[in-house]
N, C-alpha and C. Protein backbone atom coordinates (compact mmCIF):
# COMPACT_ATOMS: atom_id res chain seq x y z
N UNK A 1 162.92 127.82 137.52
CA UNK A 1 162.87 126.43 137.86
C UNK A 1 161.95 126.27 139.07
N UNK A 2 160.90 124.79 139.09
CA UNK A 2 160.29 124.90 140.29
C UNK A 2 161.01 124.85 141.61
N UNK A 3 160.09 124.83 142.30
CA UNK A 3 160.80 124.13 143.60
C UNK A 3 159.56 123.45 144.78
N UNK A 4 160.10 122.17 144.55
CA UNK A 4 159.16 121.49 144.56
C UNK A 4 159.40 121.66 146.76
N UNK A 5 158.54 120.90 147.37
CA UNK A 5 158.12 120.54 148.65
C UNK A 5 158.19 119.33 148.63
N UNK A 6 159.05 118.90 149.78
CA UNK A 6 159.81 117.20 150.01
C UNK A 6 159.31 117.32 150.97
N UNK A 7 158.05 116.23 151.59
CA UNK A 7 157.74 115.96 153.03
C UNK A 7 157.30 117.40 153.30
N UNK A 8 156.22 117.78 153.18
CA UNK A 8 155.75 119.23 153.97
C UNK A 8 155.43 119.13 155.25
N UNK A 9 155.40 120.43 155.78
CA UNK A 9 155.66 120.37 157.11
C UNK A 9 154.54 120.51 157.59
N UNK A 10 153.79 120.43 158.98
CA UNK A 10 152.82 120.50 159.45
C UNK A 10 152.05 122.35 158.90
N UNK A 11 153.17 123.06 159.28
CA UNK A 11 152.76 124.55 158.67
C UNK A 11 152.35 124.52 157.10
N UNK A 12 152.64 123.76 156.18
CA UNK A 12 151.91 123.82 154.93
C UNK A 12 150.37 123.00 154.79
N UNK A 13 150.52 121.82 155.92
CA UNK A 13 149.45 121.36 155.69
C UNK A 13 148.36 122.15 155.73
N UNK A 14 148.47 122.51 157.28
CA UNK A 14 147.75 123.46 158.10
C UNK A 14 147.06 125.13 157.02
N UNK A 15 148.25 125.17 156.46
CA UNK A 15 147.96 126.69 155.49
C UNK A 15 147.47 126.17 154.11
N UNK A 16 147.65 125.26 153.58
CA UNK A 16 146.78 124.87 152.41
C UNK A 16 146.59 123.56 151.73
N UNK A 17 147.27 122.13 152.45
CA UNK A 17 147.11 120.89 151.75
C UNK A 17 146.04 120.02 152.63
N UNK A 18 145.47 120.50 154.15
CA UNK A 18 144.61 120.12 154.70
C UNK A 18 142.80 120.16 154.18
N UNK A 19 142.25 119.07 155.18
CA UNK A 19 140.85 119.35 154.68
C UNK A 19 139.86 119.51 156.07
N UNK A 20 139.37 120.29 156.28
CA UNK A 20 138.53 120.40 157.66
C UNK A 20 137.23 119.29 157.61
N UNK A 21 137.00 118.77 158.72
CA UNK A 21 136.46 117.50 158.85
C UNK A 21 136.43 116.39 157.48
N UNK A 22 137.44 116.41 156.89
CA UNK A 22 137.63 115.96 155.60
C UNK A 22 136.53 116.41 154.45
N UNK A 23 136.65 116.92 154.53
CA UNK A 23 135.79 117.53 153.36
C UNK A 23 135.60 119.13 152.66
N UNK A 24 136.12 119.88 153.98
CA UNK A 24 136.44 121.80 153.10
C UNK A 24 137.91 121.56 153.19
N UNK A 25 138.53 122.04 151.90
CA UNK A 25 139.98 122.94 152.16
C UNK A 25 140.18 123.56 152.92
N UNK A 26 141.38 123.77 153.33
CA UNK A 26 142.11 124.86 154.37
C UNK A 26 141.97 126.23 153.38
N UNK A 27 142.51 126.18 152.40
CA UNK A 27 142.19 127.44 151.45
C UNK A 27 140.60 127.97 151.56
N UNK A 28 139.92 127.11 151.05
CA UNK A 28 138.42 127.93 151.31
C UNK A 28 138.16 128.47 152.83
N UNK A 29 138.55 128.05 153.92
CA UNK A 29 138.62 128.50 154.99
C UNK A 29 139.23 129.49 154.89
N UNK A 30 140.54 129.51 154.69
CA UNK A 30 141.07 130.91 155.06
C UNK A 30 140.91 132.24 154.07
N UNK A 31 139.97 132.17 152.96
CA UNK A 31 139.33 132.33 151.71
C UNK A 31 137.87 133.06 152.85
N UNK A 32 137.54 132.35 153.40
CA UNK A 32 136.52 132.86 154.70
C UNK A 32 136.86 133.74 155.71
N UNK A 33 137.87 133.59 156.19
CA UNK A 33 138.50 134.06 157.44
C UNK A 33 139.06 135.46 156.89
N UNK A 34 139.85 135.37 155.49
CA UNK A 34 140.51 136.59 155.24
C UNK A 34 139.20 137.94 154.89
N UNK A 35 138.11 137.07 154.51
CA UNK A 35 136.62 138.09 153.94
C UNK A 35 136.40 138.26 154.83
N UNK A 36 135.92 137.55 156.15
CA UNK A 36 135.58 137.95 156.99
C UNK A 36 136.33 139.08 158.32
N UNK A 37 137.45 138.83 158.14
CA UNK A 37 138.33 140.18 158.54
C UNK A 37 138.28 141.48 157.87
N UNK A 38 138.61 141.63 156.32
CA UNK A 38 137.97 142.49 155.57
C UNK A 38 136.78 143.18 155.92
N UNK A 39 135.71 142.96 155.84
CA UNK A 39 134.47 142.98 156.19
C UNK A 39 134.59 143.66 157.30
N UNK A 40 134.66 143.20 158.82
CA UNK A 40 135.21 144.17 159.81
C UNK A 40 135.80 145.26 159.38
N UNK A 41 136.92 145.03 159.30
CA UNK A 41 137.86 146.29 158.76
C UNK A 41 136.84 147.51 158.24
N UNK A 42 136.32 147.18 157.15
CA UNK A 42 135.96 148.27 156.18
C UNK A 42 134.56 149.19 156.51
N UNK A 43 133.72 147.78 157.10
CA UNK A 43 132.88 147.94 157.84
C UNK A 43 132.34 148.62 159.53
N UNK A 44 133.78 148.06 159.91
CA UNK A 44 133.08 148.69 161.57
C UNK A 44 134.74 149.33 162.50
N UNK A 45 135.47 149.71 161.06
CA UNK A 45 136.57 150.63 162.05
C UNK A 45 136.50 152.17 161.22
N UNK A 46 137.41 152.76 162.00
CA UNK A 46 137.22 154.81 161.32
C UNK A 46 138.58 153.98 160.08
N UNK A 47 139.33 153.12 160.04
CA UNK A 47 139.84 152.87 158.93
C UNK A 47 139.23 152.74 157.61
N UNK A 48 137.94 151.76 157.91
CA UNK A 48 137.11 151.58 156.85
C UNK A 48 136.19 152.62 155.81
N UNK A 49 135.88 153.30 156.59
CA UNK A 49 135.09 154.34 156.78
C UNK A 49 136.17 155.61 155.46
N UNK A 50 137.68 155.51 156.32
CA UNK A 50 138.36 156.48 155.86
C UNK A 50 138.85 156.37 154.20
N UNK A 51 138.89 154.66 153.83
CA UNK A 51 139.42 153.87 152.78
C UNK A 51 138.13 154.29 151.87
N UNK A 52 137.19 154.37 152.27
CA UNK A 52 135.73 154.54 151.59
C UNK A 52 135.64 155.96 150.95
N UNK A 53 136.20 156.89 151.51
CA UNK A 53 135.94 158.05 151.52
C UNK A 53 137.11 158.67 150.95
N UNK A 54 138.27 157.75 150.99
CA UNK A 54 139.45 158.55 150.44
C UNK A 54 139.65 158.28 148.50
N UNK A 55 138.63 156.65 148.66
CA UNK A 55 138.40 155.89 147.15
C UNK A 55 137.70 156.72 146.58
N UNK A 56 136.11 157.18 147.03
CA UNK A 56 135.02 157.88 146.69
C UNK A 56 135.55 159.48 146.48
N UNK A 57 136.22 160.07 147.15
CA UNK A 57 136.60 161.52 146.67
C UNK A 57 137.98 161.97 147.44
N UNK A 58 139.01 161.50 147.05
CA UNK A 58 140.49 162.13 147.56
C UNK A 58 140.56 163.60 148.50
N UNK A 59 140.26 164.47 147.24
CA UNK A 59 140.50 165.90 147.74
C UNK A 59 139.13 166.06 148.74
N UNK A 60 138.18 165.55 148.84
CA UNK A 60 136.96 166.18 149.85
C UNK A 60 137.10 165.31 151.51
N UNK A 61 138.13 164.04 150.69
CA UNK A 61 138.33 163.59 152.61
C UNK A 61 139.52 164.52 152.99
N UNK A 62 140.50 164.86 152.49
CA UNK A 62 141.75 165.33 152.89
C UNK A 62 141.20 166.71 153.50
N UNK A 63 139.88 167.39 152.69
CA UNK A 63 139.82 168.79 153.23
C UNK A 63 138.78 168.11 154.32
N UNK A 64 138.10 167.33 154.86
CA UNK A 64 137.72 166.78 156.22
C UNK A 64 138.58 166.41 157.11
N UNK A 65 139.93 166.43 156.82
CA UNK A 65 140.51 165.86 158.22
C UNK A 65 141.28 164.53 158.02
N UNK A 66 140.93 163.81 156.54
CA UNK A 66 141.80 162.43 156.90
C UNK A 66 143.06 162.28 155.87
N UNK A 67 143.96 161.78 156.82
CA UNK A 67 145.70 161.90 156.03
C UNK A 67 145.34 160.78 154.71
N UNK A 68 145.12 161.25 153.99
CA UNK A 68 145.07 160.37 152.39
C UNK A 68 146.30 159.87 152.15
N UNK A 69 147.36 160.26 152.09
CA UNK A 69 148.38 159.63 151.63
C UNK A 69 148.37 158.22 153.13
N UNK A 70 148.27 158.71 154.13
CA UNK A 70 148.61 157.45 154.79
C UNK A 70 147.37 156.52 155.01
N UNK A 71 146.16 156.86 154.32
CA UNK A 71 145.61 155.69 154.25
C UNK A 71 146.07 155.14 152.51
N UNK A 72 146.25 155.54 151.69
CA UNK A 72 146.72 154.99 151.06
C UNK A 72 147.90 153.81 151.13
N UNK A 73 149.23 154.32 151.63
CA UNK A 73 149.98 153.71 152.37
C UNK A 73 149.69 152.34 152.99
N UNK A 74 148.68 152.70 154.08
CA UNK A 74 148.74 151.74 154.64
C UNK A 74 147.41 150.70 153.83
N UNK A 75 146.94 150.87 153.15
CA UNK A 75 145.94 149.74 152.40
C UNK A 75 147.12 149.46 151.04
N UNK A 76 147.90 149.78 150.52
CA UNK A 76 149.20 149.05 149.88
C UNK A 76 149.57 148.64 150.88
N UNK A 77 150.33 148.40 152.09
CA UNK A 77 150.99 147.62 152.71
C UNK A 77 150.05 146.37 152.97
N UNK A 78 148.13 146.22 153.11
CA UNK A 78 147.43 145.55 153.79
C UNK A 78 147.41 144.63 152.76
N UNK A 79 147.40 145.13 151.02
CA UNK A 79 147.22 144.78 149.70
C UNK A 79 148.43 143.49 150.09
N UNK A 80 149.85 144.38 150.20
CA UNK A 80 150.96 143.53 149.76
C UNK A 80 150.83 142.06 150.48
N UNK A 81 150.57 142.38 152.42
CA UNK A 81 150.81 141.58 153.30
C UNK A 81 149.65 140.53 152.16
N UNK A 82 148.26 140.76 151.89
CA UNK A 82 147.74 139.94 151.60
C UNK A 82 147.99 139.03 150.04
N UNK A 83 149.22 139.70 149.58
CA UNK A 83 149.28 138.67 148.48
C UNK A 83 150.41 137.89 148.50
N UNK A 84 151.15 138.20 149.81
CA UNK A 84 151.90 137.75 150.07
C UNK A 84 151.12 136.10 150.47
N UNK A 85 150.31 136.57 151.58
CA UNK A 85 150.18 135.60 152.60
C UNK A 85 149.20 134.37 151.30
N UNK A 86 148.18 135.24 150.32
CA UNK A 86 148.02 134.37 149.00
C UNK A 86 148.99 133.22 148.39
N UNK A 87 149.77 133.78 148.20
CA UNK A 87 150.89 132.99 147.98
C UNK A 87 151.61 132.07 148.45
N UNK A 88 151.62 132.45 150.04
CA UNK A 88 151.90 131.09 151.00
C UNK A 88 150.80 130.11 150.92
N UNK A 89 149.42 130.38 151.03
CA UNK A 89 148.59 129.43 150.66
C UNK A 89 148.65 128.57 149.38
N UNK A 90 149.27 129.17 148.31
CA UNK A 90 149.03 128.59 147.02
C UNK A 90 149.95 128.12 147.17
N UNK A 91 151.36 128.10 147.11
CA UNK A 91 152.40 127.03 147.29
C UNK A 91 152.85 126.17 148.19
N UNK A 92 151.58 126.50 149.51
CA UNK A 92 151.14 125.14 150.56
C UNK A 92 150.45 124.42 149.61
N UNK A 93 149.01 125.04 148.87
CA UNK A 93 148.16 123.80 148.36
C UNK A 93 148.86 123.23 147.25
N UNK A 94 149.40 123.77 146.10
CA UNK A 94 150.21 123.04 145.30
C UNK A 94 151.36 122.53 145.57
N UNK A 95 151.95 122.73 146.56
CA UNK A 95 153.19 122.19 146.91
C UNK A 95 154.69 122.33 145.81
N UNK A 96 154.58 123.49 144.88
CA UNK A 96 155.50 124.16 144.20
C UNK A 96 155.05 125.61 144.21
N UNK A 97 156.35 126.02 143.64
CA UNK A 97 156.04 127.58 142.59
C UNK A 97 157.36 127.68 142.04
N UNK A 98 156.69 128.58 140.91
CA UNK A 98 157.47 128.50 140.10
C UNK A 98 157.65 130.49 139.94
N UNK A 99 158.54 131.14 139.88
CA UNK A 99 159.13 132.91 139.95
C UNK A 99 157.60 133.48 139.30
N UNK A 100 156.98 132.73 137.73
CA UNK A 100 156.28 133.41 137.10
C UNK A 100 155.08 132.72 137.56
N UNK A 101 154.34 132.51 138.41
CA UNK A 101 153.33 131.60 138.43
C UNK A 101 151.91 132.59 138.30
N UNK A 102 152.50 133.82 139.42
CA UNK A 102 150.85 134.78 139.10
C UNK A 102 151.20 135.72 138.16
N UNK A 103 151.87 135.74 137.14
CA UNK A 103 151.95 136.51 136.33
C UNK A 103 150.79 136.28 134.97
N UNK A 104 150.32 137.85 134.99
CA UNK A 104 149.28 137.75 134.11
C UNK A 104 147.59 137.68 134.51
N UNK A 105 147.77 137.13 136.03
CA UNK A 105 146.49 137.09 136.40
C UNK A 105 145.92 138.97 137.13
N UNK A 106 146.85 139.94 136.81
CA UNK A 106 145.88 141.13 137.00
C UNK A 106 144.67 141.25 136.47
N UNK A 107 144.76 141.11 134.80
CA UNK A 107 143.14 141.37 134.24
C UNK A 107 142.42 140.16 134.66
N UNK A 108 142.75 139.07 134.93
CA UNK A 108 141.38 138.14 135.81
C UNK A 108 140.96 138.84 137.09
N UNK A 109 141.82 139.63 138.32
CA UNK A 109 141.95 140.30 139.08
C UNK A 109 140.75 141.84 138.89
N UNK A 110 141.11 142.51 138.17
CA UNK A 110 140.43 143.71 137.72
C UNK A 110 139.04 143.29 137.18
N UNK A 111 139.11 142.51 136.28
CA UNK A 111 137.05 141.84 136.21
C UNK A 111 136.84 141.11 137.26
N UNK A 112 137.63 140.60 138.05
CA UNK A 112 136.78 140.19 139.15
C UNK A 112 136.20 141.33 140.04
N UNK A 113 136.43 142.38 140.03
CA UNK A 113 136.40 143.11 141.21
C UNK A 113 135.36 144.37 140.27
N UNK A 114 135.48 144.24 139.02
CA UNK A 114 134.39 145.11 138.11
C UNK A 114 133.64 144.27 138.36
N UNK A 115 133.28 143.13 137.99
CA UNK A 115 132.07 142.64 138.03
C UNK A 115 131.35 142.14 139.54
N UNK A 116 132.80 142.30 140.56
CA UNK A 116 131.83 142.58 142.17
C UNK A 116 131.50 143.57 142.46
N UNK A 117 131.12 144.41 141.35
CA UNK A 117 130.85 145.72 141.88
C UNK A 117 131.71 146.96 142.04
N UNK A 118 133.18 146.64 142.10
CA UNK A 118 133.69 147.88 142.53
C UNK A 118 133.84 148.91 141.43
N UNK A 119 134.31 150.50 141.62
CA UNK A 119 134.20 150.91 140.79
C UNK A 119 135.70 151.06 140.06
N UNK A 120 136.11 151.38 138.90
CA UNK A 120 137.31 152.06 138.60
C UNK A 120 137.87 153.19 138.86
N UNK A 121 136.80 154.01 139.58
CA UNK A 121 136.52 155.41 139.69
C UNK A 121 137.14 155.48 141.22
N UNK A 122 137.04 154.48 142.12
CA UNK A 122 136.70 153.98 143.35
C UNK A 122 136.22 154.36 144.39
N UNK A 123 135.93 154.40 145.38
CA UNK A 123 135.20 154.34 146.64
C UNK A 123 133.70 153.55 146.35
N UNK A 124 134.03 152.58 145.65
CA UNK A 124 132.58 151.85 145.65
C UNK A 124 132.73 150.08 145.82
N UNK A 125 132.40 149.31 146.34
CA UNK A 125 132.84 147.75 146.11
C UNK A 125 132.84 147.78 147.83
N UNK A 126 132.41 145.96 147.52
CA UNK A 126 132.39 145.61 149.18
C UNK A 126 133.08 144.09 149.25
N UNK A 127 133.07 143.31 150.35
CA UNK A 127 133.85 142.60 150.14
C UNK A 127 132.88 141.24 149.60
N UNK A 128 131.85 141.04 150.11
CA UNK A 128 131.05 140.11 149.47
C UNK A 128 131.29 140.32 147.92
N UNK A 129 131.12 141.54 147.14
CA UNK A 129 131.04 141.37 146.01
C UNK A 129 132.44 141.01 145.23
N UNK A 130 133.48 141.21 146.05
CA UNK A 130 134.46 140.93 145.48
C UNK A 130 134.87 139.43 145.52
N UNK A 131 134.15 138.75 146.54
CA UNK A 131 134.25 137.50 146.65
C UNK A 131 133.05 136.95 145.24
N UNK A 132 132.01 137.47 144.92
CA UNK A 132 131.59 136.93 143.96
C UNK A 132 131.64 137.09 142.59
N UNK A 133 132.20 138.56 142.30
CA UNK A 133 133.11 138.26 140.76
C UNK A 133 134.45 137.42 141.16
N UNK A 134 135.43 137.20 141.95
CA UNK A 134 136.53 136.17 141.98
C UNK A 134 135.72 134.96 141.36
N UNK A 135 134.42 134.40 142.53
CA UNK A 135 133.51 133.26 142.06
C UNK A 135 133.37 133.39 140.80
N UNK A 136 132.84 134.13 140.04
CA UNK A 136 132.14 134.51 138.60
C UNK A 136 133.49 134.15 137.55
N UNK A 137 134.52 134.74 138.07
CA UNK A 137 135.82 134.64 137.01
C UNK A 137 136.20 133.47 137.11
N UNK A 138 136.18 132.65 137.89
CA UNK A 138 136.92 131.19 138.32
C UNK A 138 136.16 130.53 137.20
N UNK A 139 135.10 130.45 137.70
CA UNK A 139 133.55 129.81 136.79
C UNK A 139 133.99 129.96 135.29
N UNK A 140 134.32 131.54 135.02
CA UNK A 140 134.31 131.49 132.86
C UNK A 140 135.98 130.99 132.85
N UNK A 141 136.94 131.35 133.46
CA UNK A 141 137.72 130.48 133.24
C UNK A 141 137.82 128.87 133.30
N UNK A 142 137.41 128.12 134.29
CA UNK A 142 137.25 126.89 134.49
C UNK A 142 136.43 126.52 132.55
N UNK A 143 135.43 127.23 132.71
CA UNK A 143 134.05 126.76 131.49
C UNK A 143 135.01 126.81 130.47
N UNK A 144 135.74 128.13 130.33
CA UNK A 144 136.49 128.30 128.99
C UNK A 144 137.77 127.20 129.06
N UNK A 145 138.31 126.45 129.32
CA UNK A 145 139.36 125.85 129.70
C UNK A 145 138.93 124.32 129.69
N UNK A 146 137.60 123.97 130.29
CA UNK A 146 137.13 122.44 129.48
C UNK A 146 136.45 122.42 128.15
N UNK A 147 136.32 124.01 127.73
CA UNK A 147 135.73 123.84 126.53
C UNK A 147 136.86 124.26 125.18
N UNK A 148 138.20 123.68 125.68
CA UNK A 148 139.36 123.73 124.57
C UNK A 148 139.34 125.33 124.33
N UNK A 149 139.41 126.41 125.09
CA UNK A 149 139.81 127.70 124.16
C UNK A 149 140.94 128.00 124.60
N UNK A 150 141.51 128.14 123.49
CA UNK A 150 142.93 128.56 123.64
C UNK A 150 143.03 130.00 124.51
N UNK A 151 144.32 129.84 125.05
CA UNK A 151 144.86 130.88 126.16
C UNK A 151 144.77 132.97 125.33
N UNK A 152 144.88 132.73 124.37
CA UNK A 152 144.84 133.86 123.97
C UNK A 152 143.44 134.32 123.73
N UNK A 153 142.72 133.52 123.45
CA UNK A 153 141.17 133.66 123.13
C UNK A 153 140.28 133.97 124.54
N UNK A 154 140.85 133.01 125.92
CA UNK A 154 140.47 133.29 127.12
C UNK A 154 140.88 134.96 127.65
N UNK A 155 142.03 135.21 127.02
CA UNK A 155 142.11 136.41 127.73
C UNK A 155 141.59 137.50 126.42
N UNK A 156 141.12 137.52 125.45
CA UNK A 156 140.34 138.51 124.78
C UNK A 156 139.16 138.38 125.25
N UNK A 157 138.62 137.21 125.74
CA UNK A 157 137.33 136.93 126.17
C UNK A 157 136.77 137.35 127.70
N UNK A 158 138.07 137.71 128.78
CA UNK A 158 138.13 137.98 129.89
C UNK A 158 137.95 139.60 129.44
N UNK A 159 138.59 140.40 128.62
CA UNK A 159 138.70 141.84 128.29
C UNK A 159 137.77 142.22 128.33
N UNK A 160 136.65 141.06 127.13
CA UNK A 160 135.62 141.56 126.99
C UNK A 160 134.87 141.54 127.93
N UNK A 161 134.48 140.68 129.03
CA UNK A 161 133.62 140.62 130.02
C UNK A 161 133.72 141.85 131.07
N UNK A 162 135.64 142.46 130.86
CA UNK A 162 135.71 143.59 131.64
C UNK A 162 134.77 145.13 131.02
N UNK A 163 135.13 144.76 129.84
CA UNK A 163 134.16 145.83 129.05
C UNK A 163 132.92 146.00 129.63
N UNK A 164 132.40 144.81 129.38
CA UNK A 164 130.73 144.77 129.57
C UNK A 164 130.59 145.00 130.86
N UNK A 165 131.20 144.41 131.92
CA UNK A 165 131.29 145.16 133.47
C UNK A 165 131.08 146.62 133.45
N UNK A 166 132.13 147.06 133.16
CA UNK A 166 132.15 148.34 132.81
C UNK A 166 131.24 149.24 132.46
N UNK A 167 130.44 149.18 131.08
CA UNK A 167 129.74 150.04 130.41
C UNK A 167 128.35 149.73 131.47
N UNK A 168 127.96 148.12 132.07
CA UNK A 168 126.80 148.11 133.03
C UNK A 168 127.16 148.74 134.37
N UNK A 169 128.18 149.04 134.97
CA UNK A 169 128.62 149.31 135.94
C UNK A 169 128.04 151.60 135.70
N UNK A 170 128.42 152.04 134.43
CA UNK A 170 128.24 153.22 134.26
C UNK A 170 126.93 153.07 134.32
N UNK A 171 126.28 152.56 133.38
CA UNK A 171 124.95 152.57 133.16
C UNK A 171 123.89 152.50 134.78
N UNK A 172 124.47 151.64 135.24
CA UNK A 172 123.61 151.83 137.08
C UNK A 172 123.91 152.92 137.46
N UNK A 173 125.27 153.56 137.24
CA UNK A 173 125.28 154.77 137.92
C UNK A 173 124.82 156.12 137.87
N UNK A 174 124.95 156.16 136.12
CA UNK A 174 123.68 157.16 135.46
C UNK A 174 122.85 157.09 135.49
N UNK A 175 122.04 155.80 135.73
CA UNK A 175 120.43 155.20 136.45
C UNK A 175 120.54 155.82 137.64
N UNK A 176 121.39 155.61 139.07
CA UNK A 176 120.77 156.04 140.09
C UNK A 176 121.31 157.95 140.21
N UNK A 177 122.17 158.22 139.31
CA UNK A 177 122.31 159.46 139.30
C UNK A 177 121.17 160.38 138.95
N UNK A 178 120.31 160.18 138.05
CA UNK A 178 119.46 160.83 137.31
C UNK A 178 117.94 160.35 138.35
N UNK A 179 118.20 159.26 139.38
CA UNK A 179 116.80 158.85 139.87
C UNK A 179 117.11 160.09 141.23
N UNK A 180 118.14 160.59 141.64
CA UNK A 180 118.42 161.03 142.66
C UNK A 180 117.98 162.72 142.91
């Protein structure tokens, strides 16, 4: 059952029913703010560095020196905090939720992040690109959704786009493998 929001409070406005100088969402802001922390992170701490290296080859960071299991650890805990805090945004901007609401959106999740680049393999993906397959997936869902396709057809159609991610995603890599 939903549960709706009677009179929201200044803290929901603020986290997702607001508009900055009337005109951006609070969501696209903090949609900014959360990339742009990311970005730091991955980019300019020995955390980032370590997340990179533990994605890209497990056993060759662990025999360098870095505790793999606890960077693992702690990027699930960074994962959770952040879908948590997702979630407070989304039921600020909609002003419900309902138990099942993100259920199902992993494979929109997983092509977004194939088609920003990252790998399945991992230690590859950055945060810009993950911000622009999210963009890219929003886009064929939105397109597929004014153009009447039914829900089951959207998600064979999402599979497939993960496919094709995929097989181009190998294909660059056997390109720059073989140029190397």
């Amino acid at each position: 059952m939903p549960i709706a929001l009677y009179k929201p409070s200044f803290f929901y406005v603020l986290l997702g029913q607001g508009r900055l100088f009337g005109l951006i969402p609070v969501p696209a802001i903090w949609l900014v703010v959360v990339c742009l922390i990311g970005y730091f992170f991955l980019h300019h701490t020995k955390y980032g560095f370590e997340v990179y290296a533990t994605g890209g080859n497990r056993e060759a960071a662990r025999l360098c020196g870095i505790n793999t299991s606890k960077i693992k650890l702690i990027s699930f805990i960074i994962t959770g905090m952040a879908a948590a805090f997702a979630g407070l945004v989304s039921v600020a901007y909609l002003g419900s939720v309902t138990p099942r609401q993100g259920m199902g959106i992993e494979l929109e999740a997983i092509a977004a992040s194939v088609i920003g680049g990252a790998s399945l393999l991992g230690g590859e993906g950055s945060i810009l690109g993950a911000f622009l397959g999210a963009f890219i997936m929003a886009e064929i869902r939105n397109g597929l959704v004014i153009k009447g396709v039914g829900a089951y057809w959207q998600d064979a159609l999402l599979g497939l786009v993960i496919v094709i991610a995929v097989v181009l995603t190998a294909q660059i890599q056997r390109g720059r493998a073989t140029q190397s």
